[in-house]
Protein backbone atom coordinates (compact mmCIF):
# COMPACT_ATOMS: atom_id res chain seq x y z
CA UNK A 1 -13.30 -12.98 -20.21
CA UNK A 2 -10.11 -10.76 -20.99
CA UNK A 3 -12.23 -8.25 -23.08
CA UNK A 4 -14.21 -5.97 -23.01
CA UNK A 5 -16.11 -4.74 -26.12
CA UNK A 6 -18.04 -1.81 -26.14
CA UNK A 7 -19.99 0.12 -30.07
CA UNK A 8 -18.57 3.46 -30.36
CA UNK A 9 -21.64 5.02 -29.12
CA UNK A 10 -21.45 3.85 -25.58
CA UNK A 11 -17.84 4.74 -25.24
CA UNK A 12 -18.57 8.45 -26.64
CA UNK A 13 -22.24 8.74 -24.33
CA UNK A 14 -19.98 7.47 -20.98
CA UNK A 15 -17.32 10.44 -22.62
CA UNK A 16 -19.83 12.80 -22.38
CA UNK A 17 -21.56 12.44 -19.37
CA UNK A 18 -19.14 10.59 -17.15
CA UNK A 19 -16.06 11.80 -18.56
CA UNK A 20 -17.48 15.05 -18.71
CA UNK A 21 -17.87 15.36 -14.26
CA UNK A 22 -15.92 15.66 -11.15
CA UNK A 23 -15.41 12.17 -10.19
CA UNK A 24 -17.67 9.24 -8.88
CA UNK A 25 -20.64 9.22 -11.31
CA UNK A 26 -21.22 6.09 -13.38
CA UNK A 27 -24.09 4.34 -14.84
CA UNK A 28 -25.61 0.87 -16.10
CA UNK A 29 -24.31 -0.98 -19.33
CA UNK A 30 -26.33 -3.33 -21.05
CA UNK A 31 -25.86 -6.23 -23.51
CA UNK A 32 -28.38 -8.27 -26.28
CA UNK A 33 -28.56 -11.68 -24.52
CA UNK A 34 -27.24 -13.16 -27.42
CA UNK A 35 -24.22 -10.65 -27.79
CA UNK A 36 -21.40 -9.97 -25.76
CA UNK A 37 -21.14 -6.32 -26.95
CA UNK A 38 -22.25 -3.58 -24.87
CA UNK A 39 -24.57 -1.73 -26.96
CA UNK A 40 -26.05 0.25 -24.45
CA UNK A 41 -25.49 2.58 -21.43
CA UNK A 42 -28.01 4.04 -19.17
CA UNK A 43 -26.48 7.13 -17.19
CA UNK A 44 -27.66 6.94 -13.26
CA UNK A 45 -27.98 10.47 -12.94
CA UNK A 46 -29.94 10.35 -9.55
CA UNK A 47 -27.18 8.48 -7.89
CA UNK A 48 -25.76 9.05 -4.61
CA UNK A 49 -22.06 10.32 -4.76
CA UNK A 50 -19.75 12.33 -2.17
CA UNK A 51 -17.00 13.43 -4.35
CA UNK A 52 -15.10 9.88 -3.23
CA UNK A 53 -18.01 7.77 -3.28
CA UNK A 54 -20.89 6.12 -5.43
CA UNK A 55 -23.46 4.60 -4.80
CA UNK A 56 -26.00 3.44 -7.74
CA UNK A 57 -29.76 4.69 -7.70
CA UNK A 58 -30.76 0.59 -7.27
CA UNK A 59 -34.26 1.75 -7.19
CA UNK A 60 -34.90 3.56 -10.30
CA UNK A 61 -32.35 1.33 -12.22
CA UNK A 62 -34.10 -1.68 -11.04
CA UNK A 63 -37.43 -0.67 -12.12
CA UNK A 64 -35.12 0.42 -15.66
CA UNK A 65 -34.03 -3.47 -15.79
CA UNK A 66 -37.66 -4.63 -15.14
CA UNK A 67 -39.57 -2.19 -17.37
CA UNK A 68 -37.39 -1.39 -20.68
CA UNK A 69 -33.95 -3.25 -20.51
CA UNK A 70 -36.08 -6.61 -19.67
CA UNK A 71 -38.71 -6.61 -22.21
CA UNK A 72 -35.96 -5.55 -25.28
CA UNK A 73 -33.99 -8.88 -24.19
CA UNK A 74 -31.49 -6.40 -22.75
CA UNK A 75 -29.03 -7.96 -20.15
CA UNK A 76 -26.97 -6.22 -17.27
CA UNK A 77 -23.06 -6.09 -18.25
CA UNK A 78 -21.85 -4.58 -15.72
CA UNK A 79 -21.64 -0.65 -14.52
CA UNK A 80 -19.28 1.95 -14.82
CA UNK A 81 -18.29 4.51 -12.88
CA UNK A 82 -15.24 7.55 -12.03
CA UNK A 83 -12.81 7.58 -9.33
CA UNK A 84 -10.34 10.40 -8.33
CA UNK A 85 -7.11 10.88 -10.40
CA UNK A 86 -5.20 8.47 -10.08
CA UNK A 87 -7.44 5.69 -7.80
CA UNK A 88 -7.98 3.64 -11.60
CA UNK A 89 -8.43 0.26 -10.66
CA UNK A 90 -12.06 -0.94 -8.50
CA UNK A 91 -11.72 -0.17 -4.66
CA UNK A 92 -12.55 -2.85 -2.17
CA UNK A 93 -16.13 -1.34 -1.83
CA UNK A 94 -16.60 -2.22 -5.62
CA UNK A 95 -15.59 -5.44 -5.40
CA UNK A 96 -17.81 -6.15 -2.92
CA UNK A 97 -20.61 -4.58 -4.78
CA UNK A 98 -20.15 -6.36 -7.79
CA UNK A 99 -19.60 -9.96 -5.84
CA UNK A 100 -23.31 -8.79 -4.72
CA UNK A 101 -24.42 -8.33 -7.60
CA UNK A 102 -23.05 -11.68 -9.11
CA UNK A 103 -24.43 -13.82 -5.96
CA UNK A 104 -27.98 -12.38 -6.77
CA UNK A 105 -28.03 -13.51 -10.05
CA UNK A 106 -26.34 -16.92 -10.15
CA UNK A 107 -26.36 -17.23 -14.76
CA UNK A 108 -24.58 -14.51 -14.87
CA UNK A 109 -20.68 -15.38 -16.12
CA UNK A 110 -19.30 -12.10 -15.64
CA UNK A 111 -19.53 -8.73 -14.39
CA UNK A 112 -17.75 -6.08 -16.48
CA UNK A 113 -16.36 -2.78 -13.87
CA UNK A 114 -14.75 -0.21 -16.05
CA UNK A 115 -13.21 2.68 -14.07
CA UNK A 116 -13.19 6.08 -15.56
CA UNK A 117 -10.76 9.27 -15.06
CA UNK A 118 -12.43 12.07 -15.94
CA UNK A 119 -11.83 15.07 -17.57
CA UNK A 120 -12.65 17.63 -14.68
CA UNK A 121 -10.17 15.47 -12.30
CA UNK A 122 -7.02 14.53 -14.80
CA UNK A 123 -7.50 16.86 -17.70
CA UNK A 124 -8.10 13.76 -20.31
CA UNK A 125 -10.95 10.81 -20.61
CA UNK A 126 -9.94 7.67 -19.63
CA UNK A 127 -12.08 4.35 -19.91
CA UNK A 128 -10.23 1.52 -18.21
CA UNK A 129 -11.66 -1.87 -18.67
CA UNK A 130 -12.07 -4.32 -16.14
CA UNK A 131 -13.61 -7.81 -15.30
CA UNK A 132 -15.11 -9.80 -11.95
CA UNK A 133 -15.64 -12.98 -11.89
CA UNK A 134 -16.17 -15.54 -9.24
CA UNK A 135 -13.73 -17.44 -7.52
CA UNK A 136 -15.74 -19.51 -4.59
CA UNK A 137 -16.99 -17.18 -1.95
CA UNK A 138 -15.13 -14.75 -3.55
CA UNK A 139 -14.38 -12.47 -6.38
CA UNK A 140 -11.91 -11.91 -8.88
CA UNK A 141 -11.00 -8.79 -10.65
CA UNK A 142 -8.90 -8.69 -13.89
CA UNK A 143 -7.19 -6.19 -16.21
CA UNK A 144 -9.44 -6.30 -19.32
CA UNK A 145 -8.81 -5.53 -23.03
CA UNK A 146 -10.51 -2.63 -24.87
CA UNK A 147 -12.31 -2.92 -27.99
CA UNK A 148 -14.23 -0.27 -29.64
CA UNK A 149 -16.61 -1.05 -32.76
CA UNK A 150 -17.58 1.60 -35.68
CA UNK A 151 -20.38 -0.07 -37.03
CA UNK A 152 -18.74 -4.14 -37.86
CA UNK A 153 -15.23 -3.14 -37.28
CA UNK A 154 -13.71 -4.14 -34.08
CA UNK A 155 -10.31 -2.01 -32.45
CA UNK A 156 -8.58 -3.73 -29.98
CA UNK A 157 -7.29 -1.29 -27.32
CA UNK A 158 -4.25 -2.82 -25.89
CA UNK A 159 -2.95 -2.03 -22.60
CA UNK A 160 -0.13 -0.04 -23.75
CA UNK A 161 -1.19 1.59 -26.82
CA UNK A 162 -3.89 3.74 -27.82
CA UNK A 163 -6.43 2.49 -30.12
CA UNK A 164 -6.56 4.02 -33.93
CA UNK A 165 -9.06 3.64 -35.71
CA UNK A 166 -10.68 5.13 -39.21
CA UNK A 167 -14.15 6.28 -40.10
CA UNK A 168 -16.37 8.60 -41.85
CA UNK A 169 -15.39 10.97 -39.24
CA UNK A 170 -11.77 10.62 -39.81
CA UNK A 171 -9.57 9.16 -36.90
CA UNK A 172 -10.59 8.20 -33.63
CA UNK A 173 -8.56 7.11 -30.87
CA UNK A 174 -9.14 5.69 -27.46
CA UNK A 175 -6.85 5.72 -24.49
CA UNK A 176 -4.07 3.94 -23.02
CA UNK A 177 -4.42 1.97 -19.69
CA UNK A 178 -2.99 4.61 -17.29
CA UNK A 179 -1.80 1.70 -14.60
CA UNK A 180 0.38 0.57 -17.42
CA UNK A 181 3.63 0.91 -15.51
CA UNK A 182 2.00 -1.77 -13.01
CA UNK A 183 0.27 -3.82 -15.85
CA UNK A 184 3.74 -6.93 -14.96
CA UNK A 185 2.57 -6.76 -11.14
CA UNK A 186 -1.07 -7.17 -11.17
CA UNK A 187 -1.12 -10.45 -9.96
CA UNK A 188 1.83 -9.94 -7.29
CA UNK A 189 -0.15 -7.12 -5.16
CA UNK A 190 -3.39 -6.17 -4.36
CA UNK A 191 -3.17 -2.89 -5.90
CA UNK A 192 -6.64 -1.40 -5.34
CA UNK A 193 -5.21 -2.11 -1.77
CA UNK A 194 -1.68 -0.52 -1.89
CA UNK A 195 -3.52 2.57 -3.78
CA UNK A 196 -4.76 2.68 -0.78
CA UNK A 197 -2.26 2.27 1.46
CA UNK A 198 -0.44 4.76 3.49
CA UNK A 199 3.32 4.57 4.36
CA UNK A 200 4.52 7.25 6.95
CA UNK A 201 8.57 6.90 7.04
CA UNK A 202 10.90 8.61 9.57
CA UNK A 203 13.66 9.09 8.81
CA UNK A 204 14.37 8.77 4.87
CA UNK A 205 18.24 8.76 3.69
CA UNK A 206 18.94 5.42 4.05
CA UNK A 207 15.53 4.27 3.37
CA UNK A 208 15.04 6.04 0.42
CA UNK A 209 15.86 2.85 -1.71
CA UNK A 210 12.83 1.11 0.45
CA UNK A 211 10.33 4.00 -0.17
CA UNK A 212 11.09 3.97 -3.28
CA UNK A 213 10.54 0.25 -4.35
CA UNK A 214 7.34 0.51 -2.07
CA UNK A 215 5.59 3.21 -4.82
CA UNK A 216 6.89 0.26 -7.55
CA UNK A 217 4.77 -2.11 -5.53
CA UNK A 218 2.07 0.93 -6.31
CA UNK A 219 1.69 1.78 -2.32
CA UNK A 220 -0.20 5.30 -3.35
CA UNK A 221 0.43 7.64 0.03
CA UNK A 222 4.18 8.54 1.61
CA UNK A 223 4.20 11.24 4.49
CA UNK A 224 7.96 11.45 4.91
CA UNK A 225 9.35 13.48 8.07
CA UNK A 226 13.40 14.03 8.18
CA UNK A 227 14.74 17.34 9.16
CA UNK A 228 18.05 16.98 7.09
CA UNK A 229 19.48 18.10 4.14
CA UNK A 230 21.51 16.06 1.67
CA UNK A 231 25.26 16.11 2.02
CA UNK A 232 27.81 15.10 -0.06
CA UNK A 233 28.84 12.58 2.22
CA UNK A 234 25.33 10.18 2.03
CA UNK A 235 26.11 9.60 -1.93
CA UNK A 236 28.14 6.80 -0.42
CA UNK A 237 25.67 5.24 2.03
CA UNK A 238 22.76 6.36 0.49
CA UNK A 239 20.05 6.31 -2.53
CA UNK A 240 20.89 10.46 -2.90
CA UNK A 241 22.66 11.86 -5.86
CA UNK A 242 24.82 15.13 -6.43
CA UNK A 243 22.18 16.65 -7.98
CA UNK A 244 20.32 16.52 -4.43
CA UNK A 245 23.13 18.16 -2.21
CA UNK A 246 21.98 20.82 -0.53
CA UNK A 247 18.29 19.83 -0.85
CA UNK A 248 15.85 18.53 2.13
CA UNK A 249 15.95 15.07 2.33
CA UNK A 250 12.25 14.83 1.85
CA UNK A 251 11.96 16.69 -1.11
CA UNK A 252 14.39 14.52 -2.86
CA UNK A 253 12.88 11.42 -2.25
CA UNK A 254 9.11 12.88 -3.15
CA UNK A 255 10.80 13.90 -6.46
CA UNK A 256 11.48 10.23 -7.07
CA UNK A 257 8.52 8.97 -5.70
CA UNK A 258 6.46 11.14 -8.07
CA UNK A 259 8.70 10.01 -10.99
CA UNK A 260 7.74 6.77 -10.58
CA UNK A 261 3.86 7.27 -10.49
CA UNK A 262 3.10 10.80 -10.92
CA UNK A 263 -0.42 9.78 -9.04
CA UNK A 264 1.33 8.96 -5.84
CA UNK A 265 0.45 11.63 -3.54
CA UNK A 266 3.52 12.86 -0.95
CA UNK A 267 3.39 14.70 2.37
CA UNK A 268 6.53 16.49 3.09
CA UNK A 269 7.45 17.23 6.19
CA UNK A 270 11.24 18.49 6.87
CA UNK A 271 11.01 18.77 10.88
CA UNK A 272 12.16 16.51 13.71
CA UNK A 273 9.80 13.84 14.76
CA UNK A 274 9.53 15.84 18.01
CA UNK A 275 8.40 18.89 16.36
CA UNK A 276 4.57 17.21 15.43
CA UNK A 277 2.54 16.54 18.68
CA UNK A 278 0.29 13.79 18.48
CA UNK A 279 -2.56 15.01 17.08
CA UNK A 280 -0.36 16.66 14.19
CA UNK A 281 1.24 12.80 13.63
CA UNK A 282 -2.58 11.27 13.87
CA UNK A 283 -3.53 13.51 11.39
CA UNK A 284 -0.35 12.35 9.22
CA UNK A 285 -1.48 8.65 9.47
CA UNK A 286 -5.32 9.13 8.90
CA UNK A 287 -7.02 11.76 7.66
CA UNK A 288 -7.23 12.23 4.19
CA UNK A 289 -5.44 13.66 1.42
CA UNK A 290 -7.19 14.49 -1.62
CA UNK A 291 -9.45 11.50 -1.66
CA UNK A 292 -10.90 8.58 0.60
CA UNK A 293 -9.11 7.75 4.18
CA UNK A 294 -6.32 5.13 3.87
CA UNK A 295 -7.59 1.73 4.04
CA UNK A 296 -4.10 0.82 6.16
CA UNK A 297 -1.35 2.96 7.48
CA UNK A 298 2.08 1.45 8.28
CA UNK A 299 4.06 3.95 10.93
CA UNK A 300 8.15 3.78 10.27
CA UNK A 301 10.99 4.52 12.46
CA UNK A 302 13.72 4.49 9.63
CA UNK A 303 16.58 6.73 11.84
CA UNK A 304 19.25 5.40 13.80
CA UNK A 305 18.55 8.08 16.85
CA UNK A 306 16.99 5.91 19.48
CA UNK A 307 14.51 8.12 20.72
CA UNK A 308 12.72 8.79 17.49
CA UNK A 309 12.35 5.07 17.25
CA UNK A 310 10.92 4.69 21.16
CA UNK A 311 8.24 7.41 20.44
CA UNK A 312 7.31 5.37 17.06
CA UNK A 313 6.77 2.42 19.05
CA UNK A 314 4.34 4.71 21.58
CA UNK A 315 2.48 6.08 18.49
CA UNK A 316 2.25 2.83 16.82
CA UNK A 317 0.64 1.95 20.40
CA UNK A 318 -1.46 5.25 20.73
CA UNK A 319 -2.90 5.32 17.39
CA UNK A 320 -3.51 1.53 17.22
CA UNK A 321 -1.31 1.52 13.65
CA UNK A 322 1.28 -1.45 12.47
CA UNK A 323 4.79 -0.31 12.86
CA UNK A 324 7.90 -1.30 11.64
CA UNK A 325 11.47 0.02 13.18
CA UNK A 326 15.33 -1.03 11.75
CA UNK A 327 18.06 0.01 12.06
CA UNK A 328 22.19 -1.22 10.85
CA UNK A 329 24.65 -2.21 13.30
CA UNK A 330 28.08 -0.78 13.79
CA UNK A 331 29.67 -1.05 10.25
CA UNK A 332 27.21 -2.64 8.64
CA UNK A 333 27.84 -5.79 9.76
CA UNK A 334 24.40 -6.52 10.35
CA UNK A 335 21.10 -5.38 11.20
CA UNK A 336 17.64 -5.63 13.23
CA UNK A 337 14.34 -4.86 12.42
CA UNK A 338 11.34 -4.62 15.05
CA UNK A 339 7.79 -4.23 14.26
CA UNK A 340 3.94 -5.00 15.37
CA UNK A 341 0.61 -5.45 14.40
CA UNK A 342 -2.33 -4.63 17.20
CA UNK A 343 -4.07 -8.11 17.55
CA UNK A 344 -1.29 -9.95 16.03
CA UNK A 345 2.03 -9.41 17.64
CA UNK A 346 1.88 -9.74 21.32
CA UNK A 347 5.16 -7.94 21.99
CA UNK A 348 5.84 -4.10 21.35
CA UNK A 349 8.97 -2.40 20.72
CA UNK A 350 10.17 -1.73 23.88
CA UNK A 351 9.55 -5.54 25.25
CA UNK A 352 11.45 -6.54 22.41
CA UNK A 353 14.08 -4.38 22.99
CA UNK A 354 14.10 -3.80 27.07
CA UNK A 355 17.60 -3.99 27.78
CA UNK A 356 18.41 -1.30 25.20
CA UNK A 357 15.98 1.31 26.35
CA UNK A 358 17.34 0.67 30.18
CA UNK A 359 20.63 1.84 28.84
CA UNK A 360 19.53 4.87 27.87
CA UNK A 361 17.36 5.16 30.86
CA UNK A 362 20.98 4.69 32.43
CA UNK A 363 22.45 7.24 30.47
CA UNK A 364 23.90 5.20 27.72
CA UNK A 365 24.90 7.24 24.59
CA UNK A 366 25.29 5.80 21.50
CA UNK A 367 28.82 6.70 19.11
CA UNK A 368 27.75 4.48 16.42
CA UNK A 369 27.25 6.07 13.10
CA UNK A 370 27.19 4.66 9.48
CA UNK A 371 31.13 5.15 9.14
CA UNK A 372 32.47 1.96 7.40
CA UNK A 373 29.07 0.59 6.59
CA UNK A 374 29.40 -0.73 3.10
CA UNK A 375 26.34 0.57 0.56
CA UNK A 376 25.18 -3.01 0.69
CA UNK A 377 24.59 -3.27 4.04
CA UNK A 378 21.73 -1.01 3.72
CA UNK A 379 20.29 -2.15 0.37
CA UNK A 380 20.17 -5.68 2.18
CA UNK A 381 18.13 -4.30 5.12
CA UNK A 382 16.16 -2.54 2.71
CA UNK A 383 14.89 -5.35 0.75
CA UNK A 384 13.87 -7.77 3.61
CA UNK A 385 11.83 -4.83 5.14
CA UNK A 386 9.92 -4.30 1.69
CA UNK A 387 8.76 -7.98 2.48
CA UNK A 388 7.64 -7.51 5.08
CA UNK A 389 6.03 -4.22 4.70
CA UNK A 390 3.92 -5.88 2.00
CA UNK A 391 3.39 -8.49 4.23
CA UNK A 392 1.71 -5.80 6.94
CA UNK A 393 0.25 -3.64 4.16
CA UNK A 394 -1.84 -6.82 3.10
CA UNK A 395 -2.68 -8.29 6.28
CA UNK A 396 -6.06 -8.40 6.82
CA UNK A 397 -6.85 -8.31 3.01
CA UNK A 398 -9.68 -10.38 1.92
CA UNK A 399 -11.20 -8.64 -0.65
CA UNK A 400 -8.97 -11.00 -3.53
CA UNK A 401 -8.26 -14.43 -3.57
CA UNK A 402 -5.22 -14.34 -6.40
CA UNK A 403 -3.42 -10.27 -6.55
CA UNK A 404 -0.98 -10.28 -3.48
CA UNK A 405 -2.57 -13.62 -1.82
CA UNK A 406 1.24 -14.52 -0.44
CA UNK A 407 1.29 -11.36 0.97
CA UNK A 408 -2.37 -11.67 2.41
CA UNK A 409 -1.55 -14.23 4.75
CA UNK A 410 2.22 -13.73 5.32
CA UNK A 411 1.89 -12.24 8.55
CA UNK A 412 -0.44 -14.85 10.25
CA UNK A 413 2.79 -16.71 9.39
CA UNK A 414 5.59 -14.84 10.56
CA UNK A 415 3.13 -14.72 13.84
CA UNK A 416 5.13 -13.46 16.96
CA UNK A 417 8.55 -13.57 15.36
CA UNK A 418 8.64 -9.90 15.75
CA UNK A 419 12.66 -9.23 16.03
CA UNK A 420 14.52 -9.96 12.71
CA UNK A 421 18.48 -10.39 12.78
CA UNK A 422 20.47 -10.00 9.77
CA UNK A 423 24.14 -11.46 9.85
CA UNK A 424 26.15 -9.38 6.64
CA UNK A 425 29.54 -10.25 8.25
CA UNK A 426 30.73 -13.98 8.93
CA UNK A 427 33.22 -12.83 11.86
CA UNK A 428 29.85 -10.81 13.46
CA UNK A 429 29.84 -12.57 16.68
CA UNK A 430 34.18 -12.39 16.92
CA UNK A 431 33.73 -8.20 16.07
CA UNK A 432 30.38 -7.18 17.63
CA UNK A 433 29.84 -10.26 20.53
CA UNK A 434 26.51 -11.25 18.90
CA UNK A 435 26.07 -14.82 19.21
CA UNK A 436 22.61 -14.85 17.58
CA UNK A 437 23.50 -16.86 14.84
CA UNK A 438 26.25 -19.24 16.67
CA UNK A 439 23.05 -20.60 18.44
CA UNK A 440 20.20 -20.68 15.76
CA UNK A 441 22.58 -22.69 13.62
CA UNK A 442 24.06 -24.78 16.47
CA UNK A 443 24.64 -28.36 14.84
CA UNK A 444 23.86 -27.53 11.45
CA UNK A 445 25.92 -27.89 8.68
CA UNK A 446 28.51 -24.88 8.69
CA UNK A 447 30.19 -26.09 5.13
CA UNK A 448 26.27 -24.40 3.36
CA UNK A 449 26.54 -21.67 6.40
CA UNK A 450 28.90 -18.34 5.98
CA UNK A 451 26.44 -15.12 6.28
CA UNK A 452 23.89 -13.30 4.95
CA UNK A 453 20.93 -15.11 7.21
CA UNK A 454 18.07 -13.89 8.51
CA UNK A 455 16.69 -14.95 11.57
CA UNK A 456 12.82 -14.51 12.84
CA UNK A 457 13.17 -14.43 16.58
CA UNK A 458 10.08 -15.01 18.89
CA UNK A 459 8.92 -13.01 21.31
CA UNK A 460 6.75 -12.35 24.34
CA UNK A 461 5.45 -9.35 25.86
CA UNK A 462 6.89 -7.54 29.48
CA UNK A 463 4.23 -8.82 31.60
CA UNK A 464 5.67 -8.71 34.49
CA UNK A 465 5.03 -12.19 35.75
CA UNK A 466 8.43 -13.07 36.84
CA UNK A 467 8.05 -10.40 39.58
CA UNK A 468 9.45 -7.51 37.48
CA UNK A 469 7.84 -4.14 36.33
CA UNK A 470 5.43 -4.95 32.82
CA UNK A 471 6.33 -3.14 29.69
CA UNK A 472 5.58 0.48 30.73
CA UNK A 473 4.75 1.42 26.89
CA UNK A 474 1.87 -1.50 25.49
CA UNK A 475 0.87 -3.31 29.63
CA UNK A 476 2.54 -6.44 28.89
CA UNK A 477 -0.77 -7.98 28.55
CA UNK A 478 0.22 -9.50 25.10
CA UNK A 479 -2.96 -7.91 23.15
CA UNK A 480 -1.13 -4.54 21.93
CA UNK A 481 -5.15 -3.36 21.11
CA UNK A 482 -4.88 -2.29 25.08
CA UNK A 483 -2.41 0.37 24.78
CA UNK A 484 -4.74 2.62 21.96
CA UNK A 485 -5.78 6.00 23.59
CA UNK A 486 -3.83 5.78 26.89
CA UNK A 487 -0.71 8.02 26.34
CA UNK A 488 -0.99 11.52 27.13
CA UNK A 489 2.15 12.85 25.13
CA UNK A 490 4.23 9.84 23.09
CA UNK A 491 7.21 12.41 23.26
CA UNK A 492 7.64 11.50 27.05
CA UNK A 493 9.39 8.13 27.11
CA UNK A 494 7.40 5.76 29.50
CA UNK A 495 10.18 4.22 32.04
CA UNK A 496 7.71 2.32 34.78
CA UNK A 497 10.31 3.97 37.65
């Protein structure tokens, strides 16, 4: 079913009561059994709805289906309903809904689910088809054609150009699929999810690149937090231009996030991390914007200051969120990237990274800085963390079986590998004494070997069983669910002295 095919007088009725309302309303569509044509639309007018939610009067439209829709050989299609600007594909709750719906009545192939912007939310009607079917225990959703029939004539609505079509009324039009900038990546994310999804990023020059790619993968919420401004000097180590010296840091990047999908919604925040108790940063990662809560919130310690990155890991802990930390070594001739997952990863930041944070506890101070680091060097470390924030993004996903399913269970996979290595210079261990890769490749065969590897390290939590102190930051007990709630102030680094 890649179509869906609706008379001109259902598509102007949803116009003028759907289209015509603040978001999530909807109502029933109907179908001749012998017809695949929706040729008529009942508008559930006594349904429940919060502004972000709806829920379908069952009752009343039940007793609709028994009583008239029933006895004139009408069949359910499917329903239709509004989201906010810019949520236009089915949410999770919709899908389940409709797989619901399709397990209750086992003849039925299909289960059409337009989505509808509305005029009151966007400023323009917008009917976007789409399709569930079933896929086992589970459900499918596809990207759906639109046709539109004047009395016999069929117009196909394609998902990149508006329909035309010619009556006695003159010309008509319908509209064009507003998702079309993702209509090549349907199948490679779960984008109801990453509409969803929140990324918080601290720290965004060199990471701009990442953030960036990450609203192409159609993640929907950034909250970036950088106190800088752009100098003239980050045009050669990072994604900035010369059009952006002088400007925050954050407003530079939310320019180009909002280029890319104007429906992205972005949280500016040009302070240190240090500024924002916790409560402020909890807020950051949970509450809403202009919409529903994020289904998934990945916290980001994208800064080379060392400090920044140890609160991050006692947020992460705090607040019970997925975090991912990186950082490039001294010239860019390599890199490291840390992160967790509560119930997954049984190691936090700081047992990963113990020696380094009794260093500083020592009074270590760090001189590196991105001098000699080749632009490279960063776009490398950039692209192997956009795996795997897709891969944390999606974990946990269930609610499709094909869009983003190697993402879905990527994690599970990567398991306790928490520390990633990334060699970018073949005389690393001579230049920087790490030996990483001199014994993960021991015995292989060094005429395919050079550099650019990257290595998944395993790791176990601090617990303390060898007779030394446990992590002081997640217990050491190996479930990272332990730490939530039991930090008074994350901007106090825990040092179990």
């Amino acid at each position: 079913m890649d179509r869906l095919r609706v008379t001109r007088g259902v598509y102007d009725e949803i116009m003028r009561t759907v289209g015509s309302l603040k978001a999530e309303r909807g109502g029933a569509l109907g179908r001749p059994a012998d017809d695949d044509v929706v040729r008529v639309f009942r508008f559930d007018d006594t349904a429940r709805n919060t502004g972000v939610t709806y829920s379908p009067d069952d009752q009343t439209l039940n007793a609709m289906f028994r009583e008239d829709w029933n006895p004139r050989g009408i069949r359910l299609a499917g329903f239709v309903h509004s989201h906010p600007g810019g949520c236009a594909r089915p949410s999770p709750g919709d899908l389940a809904y409709a797989g619901r719906i399709l397990a209750a009545i086992p003849d039925m192939p299909y289960l059409v689910l337009p989505i509808v912007q509305t005029v009151p939310d966007t400023g323009k009607f917008l009917l976007i088809p789409f399709v569930v079917t079933r896929d086992g225990d589970r459900v499918q959703v596809h990207r759906a054609e639109l046709d539109i029939l004047n009395d016999q004539e069929a117009v196909v609505v394609s998902a990149d150009q508006p329909a035309r079509t010619e009556d006695a009324a003159g010309p008509a039009s319908a509209p064009a699929w507003p998702d079309a900038t993702f209509v090549r990546v349907v199948e490679a994310y779960d984008l109801a999810r990453m509409e969803r999804a929140r990324l918080i990023a601290v720290g965004v020059g060199g990471a701009a690149a990442f953030l960036e790619d990450l609203a192409r993968c159609g993640v929907g919420e950034f909250v970036l937090i950088d106190p800088d401004v752009v100098a003239e000097s980050n045009i050669a180590t990072q994604q900035v231009y010369r059009r952006d010296i002088g400007r925050p840091k954050v407003s530079a990047v939310a320019e180009r996030l909002r280029d890319i999908n104007p429906a992205i919604q972005v949280r500016e925040v040009g302070t240190r991390l240090d500024d924002l108790d916790d409560d402020a940063v909890r807020q950051l990662c949970r509450d809403p914007f202009d919409g529903p809560e994020p289904l998934v919130a990945l916290l980001c310690g994208l800064t080379d200051n060392f400090f920044a990155q140890a609160r991050i890991n006692a947020l992460a802990l705090h607040l019970g969120l997925p975090s991912l930390c990186a950082q490039v070594w001294h010239e860019g001739r390599g890199a490291e990237i840390t992160f967790t997952y509560p119930g997954l990863t049984p190691a936090c930041h700081h047992c990963i990274l113990a020696s380094r944070y009794q260093a500083y506890a020592d009074g270590y101070v760090n001189d590196v800085t991105s001098a000699g680091t080749p632009i490279f060097a960063t776009s490398r470390l950039n692209s192997i963390k956009g795996f795997l924030a897709l891969a944390l993004l999606h974990h946990g996903d269930d609610t499709s079986a094909k869009a983003g399913s190697r993402f879905t269970d990527l994690a599970d996979r990567i398991g306790n590998r928490n520390l990633l290595q990334i060699r970018m210079d073949p005389d690393l261990s001579e230049v920087l004494g790490i030996r990483t890769f001199d014994r993960v490749f021991s015995g292989s065969d060094y005429t395919s070997l050079l550099f650019d590897e990257t290595v998944w390290r395993p790791q176990v939590p601090l617990s303390g069983g060898d007779g030394s102190k446990p992590c002081p930051d997640c217990g050491g007990t190996g479930d990272l669910r332990d730490a939530i709630g039991t930090f008074t102030d994350t901007r106090h680094i825990r040092t179990g002295e």
